[in-house]
C-alpha atoms as a PDB file:
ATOM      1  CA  UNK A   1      16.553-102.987   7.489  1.00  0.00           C
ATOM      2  CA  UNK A   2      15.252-104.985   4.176  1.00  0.00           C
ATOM      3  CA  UNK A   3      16.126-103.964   0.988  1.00  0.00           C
ATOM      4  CA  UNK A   4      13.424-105.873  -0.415  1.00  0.00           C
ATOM      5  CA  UNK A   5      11.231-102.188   0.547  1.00  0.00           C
ATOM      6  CA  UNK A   6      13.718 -99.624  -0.940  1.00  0.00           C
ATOM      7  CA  UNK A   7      12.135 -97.119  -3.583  1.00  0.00           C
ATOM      8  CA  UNK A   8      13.999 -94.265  -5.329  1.00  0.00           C
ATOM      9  CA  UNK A   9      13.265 -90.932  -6.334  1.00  0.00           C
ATOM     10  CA  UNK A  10      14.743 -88.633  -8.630  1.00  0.00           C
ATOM     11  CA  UNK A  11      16.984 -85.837  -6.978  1.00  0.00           C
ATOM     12  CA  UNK A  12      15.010 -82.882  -7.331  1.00  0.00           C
ATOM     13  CA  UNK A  13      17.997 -80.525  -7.345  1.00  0.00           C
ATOM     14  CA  UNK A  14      20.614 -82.147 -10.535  1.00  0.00           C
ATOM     15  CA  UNK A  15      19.540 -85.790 -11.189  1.00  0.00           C
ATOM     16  CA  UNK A  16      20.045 -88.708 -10.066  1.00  0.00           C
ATOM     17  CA  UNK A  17      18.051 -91.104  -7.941  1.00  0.00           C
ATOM     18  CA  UNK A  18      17.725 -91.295  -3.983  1.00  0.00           C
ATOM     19  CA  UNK A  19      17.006 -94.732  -2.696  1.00  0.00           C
ATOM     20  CA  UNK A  20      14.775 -94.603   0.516  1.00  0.00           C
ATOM     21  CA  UNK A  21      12.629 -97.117   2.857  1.00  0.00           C
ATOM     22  CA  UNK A  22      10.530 -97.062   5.735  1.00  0.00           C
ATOM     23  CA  UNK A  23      12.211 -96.649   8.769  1.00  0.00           C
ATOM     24  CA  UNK A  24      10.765 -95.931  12.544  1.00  0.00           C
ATOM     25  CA  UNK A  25       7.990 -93.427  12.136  1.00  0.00           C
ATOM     26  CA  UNK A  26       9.546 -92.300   8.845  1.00  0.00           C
ATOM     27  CA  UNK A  27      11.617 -92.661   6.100  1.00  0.00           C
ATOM     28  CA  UNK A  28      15.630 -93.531   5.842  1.00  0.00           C
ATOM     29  CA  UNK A  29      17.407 -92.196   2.682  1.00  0.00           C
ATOM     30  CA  UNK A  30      19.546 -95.367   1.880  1.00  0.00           C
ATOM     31  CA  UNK A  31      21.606 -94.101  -1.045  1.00  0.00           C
ATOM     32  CA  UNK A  32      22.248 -91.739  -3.926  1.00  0.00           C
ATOM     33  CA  UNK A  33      23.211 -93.080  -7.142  1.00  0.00           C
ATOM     34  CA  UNK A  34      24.346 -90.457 -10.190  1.00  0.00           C
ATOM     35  CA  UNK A  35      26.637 -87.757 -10.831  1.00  0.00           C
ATOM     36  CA  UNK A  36      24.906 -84.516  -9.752  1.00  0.00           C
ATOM     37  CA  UNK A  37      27.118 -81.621  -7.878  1.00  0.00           C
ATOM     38  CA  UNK A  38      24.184 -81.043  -5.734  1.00  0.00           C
ATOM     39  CA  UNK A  39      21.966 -82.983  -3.878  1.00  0.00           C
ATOM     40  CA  UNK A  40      18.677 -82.020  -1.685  1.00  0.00           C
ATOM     41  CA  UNK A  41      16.974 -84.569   0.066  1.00  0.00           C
ATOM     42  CA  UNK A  42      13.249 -83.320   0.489  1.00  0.00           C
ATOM     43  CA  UNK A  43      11.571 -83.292   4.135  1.00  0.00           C
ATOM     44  CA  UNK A  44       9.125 -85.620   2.711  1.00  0.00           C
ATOM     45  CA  UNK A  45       8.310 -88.694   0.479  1.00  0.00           C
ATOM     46  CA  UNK A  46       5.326 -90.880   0.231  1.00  0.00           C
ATOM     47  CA  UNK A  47       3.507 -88.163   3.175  1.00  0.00           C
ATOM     48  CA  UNK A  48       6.190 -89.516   5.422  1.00  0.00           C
ATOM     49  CA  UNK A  49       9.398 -87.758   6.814  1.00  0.00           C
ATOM     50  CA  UNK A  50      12.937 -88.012   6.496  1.00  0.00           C
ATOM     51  CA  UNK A  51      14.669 -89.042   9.705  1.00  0.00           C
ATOM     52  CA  UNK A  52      17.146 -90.580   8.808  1.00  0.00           C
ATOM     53  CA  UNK A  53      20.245 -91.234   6.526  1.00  0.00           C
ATOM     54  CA  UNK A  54      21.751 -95.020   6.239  1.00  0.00           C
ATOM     55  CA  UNK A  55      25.519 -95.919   6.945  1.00  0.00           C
ATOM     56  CA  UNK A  56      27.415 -94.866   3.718  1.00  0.00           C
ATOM     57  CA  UNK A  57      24.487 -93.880   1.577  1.00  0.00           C
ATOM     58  CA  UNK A  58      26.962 -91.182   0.359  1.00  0.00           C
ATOM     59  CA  UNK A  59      30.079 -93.301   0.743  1.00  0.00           C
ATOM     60  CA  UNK A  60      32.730 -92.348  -2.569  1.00  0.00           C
ATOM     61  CA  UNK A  61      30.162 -89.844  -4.399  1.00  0.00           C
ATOM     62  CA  UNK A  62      32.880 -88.179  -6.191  1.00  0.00           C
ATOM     63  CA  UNK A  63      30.712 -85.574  -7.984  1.00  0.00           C
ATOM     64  CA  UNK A  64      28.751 -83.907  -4.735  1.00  0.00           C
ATOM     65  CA  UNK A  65      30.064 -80.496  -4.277  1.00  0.00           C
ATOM     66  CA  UNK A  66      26.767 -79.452  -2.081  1.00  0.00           C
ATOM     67  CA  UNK A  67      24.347 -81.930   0.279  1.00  0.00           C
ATOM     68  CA  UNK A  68      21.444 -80.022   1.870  1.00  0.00           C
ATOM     69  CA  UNK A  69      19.519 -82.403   4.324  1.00  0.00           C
ATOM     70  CA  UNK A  70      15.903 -81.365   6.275  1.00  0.00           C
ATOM     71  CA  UNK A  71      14.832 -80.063   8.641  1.00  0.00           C
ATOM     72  CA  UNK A  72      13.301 -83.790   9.776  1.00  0.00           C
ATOM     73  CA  UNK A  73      16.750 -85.339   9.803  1.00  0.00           C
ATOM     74  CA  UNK A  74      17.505 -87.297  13.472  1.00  0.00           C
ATOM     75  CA  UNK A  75      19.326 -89.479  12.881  1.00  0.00           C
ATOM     76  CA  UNK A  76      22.974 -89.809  10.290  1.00  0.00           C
ATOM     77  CA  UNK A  77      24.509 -93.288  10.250  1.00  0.00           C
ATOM     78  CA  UNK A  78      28.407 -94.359  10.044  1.00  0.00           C
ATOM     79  CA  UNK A  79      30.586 -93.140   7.216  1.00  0.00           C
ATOM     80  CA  UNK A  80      27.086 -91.564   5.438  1.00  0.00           C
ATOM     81  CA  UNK A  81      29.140 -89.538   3.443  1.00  0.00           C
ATOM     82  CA  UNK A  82      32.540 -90.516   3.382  1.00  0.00           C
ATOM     83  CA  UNK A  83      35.152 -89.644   0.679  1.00  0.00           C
ATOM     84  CA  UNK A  84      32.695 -87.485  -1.188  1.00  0.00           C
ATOM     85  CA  UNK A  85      35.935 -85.912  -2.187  1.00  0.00           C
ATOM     86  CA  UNK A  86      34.835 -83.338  -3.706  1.00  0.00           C
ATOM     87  CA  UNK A  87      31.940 -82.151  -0.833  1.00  0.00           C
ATOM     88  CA  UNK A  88      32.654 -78.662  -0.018  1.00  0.00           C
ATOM     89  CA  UNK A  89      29.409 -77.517   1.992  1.00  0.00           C
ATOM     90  CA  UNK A  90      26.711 -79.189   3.506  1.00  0.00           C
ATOM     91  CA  UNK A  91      23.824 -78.255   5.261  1.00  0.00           C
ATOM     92  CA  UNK A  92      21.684 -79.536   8.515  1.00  0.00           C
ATOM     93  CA  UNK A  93      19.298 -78.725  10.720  1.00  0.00           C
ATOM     94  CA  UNK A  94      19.016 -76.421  13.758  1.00  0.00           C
ATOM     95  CA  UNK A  95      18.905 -79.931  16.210  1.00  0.00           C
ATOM     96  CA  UNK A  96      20.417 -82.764  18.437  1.00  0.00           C
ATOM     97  CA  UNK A  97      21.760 -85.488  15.723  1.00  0.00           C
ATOM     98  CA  UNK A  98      21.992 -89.128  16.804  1.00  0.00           C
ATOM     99  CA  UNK A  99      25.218 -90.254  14.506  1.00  0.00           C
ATOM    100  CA  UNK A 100      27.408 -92.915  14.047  1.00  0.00           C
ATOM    101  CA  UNK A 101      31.127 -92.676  13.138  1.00  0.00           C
ATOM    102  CA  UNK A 102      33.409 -91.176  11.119  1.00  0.00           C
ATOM    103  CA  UNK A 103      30.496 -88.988   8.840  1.00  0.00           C
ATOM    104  CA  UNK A 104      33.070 -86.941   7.011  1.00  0.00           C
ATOM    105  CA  UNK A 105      35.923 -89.504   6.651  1.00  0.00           C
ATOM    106  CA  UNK A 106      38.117 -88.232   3.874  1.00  0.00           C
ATOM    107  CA  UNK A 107      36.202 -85.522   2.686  1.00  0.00           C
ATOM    108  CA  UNK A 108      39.344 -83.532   1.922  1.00  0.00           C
ATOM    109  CA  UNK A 109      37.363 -80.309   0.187  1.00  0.00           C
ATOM    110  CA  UNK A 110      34.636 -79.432   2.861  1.00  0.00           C
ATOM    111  CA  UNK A 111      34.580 -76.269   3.720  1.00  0.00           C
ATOM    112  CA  UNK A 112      31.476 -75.350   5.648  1.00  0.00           C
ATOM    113  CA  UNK A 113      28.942 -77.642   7.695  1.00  0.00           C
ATOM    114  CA  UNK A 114      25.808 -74.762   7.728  1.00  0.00           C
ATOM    115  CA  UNK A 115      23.030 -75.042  10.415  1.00  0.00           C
ATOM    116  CA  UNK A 116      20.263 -73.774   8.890  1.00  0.00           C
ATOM    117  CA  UNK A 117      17.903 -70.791  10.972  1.00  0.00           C
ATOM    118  CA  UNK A 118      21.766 -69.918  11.827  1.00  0.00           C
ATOM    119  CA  UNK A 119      22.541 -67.601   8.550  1.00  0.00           C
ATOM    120  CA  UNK A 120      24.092 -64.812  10.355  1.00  0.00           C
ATOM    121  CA  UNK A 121      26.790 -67.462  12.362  1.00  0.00           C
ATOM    122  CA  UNK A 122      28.494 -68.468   8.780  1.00  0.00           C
ATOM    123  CA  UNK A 123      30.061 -64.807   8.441  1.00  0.00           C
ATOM    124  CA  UNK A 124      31.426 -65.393  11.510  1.00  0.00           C
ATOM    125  CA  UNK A 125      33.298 -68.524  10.483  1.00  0.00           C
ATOM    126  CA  UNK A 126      31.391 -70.833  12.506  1.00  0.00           C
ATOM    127  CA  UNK A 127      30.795 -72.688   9.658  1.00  0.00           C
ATOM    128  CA  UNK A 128      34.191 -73.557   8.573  1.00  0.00           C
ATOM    129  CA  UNK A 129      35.090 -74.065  11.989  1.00  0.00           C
ATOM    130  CA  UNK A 130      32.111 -76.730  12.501  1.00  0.00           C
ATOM    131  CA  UNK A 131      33.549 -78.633   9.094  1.00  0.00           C
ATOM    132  CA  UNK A 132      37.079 -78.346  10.514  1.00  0.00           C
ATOM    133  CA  UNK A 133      35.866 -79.804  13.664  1.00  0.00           C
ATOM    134  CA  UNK A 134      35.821 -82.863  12.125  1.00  0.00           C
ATOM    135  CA  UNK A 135      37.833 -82.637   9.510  1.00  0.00           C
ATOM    136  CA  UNK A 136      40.984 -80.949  10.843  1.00  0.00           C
ATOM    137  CA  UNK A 137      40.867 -81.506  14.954  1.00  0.00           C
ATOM    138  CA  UNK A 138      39.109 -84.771  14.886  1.00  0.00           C
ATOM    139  CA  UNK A 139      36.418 -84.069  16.718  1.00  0.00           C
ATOM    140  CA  UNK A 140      32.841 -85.336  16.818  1.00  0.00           C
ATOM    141  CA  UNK A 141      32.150 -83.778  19.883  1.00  0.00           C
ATOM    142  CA  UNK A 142      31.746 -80.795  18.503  1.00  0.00           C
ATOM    143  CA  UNK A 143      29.198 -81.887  15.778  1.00  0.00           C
ATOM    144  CA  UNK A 144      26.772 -80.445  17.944  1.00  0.00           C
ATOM    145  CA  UNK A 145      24.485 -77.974  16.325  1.00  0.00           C
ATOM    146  CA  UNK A 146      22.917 -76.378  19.010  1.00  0.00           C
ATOM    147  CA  UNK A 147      25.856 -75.788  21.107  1.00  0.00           C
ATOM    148  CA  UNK A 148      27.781 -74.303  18.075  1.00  0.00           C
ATOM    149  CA  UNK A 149      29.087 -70.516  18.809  1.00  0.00           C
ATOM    150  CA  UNK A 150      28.608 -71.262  22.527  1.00  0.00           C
ATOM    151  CA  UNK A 151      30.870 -70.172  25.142  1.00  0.00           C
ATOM    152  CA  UNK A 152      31.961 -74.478  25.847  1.00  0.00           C
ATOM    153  CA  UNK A 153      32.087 -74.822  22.119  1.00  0.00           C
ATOM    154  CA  UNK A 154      34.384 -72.132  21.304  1.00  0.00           C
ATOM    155  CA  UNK A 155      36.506 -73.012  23.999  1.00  0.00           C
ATOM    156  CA  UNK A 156      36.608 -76.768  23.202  1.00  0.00           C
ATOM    157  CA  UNK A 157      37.135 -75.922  19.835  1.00  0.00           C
ATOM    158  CA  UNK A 158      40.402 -73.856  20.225  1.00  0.00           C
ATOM    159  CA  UNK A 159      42.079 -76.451  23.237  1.00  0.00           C
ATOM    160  CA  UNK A 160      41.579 -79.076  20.415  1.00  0.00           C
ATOM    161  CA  UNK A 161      43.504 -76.516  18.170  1.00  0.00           C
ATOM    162  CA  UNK A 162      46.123 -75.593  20.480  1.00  0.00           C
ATOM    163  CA  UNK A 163      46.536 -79.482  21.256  1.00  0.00           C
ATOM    164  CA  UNK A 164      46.895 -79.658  17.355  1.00  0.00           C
ATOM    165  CA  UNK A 165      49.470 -77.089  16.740  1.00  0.00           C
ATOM    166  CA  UNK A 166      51.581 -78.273  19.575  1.00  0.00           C
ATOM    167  CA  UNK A 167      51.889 -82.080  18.340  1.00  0.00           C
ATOM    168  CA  UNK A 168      54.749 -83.037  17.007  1.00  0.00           C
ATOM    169  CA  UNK A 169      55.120 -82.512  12.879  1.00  0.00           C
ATOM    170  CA  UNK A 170      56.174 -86.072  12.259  1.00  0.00           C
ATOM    171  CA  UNK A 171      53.367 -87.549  14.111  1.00  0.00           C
ATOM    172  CA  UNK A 172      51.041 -90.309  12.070  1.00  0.00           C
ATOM    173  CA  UNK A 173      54.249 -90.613   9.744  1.00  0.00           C
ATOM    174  CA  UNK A 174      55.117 -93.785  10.822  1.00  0.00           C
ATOM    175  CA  UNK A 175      51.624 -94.884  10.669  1.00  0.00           C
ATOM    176  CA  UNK A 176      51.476 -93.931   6.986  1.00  0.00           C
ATOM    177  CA  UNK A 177      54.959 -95.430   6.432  1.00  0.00           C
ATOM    178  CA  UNK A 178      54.044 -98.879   7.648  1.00  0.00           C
ATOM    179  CA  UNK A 179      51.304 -99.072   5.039  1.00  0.00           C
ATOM    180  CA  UNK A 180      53.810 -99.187   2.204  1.00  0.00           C
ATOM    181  CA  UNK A 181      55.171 -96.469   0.303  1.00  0.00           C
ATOM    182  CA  UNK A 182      53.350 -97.853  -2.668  1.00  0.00           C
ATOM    183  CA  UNK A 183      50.093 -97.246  -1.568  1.00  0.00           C
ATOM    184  CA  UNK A 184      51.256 -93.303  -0.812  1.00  0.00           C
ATOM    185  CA  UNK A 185      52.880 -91.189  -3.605  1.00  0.00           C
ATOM    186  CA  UNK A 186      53.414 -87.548  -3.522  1.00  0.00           C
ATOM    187  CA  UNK A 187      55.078 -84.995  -1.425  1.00  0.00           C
ATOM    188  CA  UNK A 188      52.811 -85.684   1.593  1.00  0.00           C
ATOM    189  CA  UNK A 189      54.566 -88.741   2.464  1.00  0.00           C
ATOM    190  CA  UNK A 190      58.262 -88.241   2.407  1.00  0.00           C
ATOM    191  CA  UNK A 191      60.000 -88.102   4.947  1.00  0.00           C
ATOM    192  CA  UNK A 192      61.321 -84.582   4.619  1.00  0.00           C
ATOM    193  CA  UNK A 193      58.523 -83.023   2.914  1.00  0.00           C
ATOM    194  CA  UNK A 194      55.751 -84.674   5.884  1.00  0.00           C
ATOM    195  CA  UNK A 195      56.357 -82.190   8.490  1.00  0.00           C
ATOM    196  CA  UNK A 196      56.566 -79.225   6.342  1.00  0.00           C
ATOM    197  CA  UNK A 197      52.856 -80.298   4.661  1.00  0.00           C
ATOM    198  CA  UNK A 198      52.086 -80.882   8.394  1.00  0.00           C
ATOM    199  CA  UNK A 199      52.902 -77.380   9.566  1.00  0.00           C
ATOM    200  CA  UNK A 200      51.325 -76.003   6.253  1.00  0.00           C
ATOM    201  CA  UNK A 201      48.173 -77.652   7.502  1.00  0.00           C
ATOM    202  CA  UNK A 202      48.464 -76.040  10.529  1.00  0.00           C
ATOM    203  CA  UNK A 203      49.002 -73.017  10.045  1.00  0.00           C
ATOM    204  CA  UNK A 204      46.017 -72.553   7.534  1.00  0.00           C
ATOM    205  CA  UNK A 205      43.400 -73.277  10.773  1.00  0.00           C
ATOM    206  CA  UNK A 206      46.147 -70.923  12.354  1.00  0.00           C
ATOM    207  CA  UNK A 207      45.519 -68.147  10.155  1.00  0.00           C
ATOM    208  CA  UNK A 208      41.880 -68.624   9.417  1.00  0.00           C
ATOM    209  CA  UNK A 209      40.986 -68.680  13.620  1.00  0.00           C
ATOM    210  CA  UNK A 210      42.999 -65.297  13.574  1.00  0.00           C
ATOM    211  CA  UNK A 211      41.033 -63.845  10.649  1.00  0.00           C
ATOM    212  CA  UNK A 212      37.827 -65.129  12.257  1.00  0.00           C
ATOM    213  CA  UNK A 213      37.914 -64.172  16.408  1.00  0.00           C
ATOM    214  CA  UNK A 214      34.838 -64.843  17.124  1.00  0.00           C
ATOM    215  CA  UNK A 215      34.907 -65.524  21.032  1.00  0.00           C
ATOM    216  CA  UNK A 216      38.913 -66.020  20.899  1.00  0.00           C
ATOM    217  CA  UNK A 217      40.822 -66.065  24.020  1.00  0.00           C
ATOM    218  CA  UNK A 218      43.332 -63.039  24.231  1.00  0.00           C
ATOM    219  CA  UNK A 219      45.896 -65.987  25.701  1.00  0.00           C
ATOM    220  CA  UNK A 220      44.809 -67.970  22.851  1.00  0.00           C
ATOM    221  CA  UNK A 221      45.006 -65.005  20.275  1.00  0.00           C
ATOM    222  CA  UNK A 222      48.861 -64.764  21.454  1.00  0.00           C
ATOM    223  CA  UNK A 223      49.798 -68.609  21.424  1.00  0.00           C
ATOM    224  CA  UNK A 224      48.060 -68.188  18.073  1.00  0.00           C
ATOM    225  CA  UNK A 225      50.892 -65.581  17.076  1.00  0.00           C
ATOM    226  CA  UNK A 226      53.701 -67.232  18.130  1.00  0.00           C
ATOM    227  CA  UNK A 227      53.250 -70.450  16.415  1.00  0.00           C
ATOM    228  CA  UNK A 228      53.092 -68.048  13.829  1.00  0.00           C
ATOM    229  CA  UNK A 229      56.286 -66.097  14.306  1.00  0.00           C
ATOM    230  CA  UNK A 230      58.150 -69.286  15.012  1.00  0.00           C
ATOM    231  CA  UNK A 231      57.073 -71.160  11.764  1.00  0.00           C
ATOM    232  CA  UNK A 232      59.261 -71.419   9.009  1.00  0.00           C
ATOM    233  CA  UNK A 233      56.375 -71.329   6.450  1.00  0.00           C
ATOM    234  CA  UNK A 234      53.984 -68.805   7.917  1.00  0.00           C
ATOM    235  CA  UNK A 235      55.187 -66.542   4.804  1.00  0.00           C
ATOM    236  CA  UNK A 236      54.635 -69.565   2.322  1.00  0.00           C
ATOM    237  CA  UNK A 237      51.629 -69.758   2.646  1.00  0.00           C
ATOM    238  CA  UNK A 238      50.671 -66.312   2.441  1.00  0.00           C
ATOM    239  CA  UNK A 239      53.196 -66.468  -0.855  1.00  0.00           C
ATOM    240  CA  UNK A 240      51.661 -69.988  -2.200  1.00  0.00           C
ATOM    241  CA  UNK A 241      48.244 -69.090  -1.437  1.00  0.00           C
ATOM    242  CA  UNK A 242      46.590 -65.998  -0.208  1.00  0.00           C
ATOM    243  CA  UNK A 243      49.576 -63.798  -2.473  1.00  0.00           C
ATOM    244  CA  UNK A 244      46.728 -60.902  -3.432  1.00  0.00           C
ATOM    245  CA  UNK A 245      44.782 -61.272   0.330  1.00  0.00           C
ATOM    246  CA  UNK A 246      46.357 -57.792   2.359  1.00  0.00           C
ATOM    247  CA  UNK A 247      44.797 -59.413   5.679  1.00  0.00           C
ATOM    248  CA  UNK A 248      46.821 -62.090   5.554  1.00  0.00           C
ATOM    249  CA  UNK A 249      49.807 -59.769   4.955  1.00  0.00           C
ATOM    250  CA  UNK A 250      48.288 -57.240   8.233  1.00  0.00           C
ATOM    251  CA  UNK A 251      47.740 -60.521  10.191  1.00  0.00           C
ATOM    252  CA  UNK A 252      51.393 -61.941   9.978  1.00  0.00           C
ATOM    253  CA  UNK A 253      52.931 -58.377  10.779  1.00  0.00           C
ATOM    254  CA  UNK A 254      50.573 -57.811  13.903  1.00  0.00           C
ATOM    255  CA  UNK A 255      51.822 -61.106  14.785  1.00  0.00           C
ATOM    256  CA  UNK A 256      55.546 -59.869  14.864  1.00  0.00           C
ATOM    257  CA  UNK A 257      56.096 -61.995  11.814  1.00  0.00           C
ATOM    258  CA  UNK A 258      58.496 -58.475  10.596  1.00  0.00           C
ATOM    259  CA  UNK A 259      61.874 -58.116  11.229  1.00  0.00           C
ATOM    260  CA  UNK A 260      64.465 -55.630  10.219  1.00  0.00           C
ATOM    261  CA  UNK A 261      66.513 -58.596   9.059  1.00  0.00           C
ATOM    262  CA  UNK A 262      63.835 -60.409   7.001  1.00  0.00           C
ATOM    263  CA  UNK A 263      62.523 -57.558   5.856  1.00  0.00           C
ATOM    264  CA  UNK A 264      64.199 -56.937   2.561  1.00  0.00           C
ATOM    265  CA  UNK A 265      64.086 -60.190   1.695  1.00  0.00           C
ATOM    266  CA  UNK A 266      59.801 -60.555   2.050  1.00  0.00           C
ATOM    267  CA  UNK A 267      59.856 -57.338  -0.036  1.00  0.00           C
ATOM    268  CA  UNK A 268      61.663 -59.178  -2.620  1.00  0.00           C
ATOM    269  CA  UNK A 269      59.550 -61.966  -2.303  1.00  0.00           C
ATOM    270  CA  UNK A 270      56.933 -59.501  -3.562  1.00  0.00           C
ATOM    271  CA  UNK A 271      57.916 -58.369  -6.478  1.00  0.00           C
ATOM    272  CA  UNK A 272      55.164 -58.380  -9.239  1.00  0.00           C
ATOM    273  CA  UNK A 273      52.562 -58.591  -6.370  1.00  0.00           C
ATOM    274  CA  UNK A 274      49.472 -55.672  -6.059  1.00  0.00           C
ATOM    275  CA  UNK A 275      51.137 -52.020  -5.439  1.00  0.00           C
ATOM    276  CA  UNK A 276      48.834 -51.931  -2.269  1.00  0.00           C
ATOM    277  CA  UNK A 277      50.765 -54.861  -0.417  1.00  0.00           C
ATOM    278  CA  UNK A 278      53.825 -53.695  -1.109  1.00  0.00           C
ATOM    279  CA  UNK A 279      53.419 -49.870   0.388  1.00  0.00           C
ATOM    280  CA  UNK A 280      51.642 -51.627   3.254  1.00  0.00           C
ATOM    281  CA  UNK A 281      54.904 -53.135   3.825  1.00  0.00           C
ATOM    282  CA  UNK A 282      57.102 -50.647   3.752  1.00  0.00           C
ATOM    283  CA  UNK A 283      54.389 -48.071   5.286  1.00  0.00           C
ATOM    284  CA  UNK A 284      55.195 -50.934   8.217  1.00  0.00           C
ATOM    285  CA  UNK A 285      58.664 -50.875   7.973  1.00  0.00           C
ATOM    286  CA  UNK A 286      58.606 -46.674   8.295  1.00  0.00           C
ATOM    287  CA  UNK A 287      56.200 -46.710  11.243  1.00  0.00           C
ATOM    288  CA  UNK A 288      57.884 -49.701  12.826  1.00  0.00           C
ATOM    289  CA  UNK A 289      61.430 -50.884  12.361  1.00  0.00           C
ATOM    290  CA  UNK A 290      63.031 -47.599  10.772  1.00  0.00           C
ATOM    291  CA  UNK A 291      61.533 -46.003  14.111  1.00  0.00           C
ATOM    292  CA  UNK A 292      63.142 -48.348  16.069  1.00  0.00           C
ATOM    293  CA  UNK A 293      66.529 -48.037  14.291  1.00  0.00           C
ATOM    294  CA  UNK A 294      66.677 -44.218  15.148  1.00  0.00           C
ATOM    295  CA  UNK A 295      65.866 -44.175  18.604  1.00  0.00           C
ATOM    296  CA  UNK A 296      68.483 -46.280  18.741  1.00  0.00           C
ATOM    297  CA  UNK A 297      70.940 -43.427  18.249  1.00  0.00           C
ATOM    298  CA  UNK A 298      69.810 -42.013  22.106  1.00  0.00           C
ATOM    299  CA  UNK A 299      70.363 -45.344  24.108  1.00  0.00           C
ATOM    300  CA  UNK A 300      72.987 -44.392  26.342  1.00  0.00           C
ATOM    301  CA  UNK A 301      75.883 -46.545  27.165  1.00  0.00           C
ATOM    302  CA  UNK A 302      75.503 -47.586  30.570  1.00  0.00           C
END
């Protein structure tokens, strides 16, 4: 493609300036050069449309928190918007996209990937589950617009999770490792701490595909659970992060998560927490495990 043709426009959404060329039968968005949180790229420019966007013409943008791309868009190019590391949504069209690889490569923050025409699918969770797709399971497969929500996609979508909560905790430490610890600081990369950030990870899709069953497998749903009730830091999380959230707290008891003998110690755990979690947990505990302890009494000795 020559350069020598490239033209910018301002963003019309925060500022900044779009580089774009001919390209085909249209025009190819090329770059984006400022410091805007939100970027639109117009269906449009010079009467011709916008088919495409070039191999890393978003590559590092470290201000983008939103990317909303037309209706016109065919075609997205390798890395186009890798490590915008602070991307959290990003919107596309309703359509077949011919892409290259790796589009969301380090893009840490993204939450949703909305189809637009397909408003009503983003309470359902579709969104987040299209974003950690690729993000998350590794798939780019399932960056397939059209087939999103459908019976094939939901079911690819939770083998790839089941494959990813069954892999081992430890797995891509070595990888990481053999880089050189002095390329990797932080908790995420020792050697005790790895797993337990790994298991972290997976337990947030864990929870979130729970809280969003759109189209879940009963035989999934209860896999689901039990990675749940056998995780160490299925109550961390809900502690560390989602404290003031009472589905989370409904989720991990319907999962079995409750015991009589870790009971008083999670209702501990809660102390200075909303008066509403805590008499849902011991409402539980009276309807549940006190229940259990007095019928107890009648087992006969056989």
């Amino acid at each position: 493609m020559d350069d020598t043709q490239m033209q910018t426009i301002e963003n019309p959404v925060g500022g900044g300036q779009i580089a774009y060329a001919p390209y085909k039968n249209g025009i190819v968005i090329k770059r984006y050069r400022g410091i805007a949180a939100a970027v639109e790229i117009p269906p449009y420019i010079d009467e011709k449309p916008v088919i495409a966007i070039e191999k890393k013409a978003f590559l590092s943008c470290k201000t983008i928190k939103e990317i909303s791309l037309p209706d016109t868009i065919e075609e997205i190019g390798d890395w186009a918007f890798a490590h915008a590391e602070r991307l959290r949504t990003i919107t596309i069209p309703n359509r077949a996209l011919t892409r290259g690889k790796e589009l969301f490569l380090g893009c840490v923050r993204l939450k949703e990937i909305c189809i637009r025409t397909q408003e009503e699918f983003r309470a359902l969770g579709l969104a987040r589950m299209l974003a950690m797709a690729v993000t998350v399971l590794h798939d780019y497969f399932l960056f397939d617009p059209p087939e999103m929500g459908s019976d094939t996609w939901i079911a690819r979508w939770d083998a790839k999770l089941a494959d990813l909560i069954r892999l081992d905790d430890l797995d891509g430490f070595e990888e990481l490792w053999t880089c050189g610890e002095e390329d990797y600081e932080g908790k995420d990369y020792d050697i005790k701490s790895y797993p337990v950030e790994k298991r972290k990870m997976k337990l947030r899709v864990v929870y979130f595909r729970l809280l969003h069953p759109y189209k879940l497998a009963s035989k999934t749903e209860q896999e689901l659970k039990e990675y749940l009730k056998v995780s160490r830091e299925a109550w961390d999380i809900i502690m560390e992060e989602h404290a003031d959230d009472l589905e989370y707290y409904r989720l991990f008891a319907d999962a079995g998560c409750i015991t009589e003998e870790n009971f008083d110690r999670l209702l501990t755990d809660l102390a200075g927490k909303d008066a509403e979690i805590k008499a849902y947990m011991l409402k539980y505990k009276d309807e549940h495990l006190t229940a259990a302890d007095a019928f107890s009494a009648f087992e006969l000795d056989w």
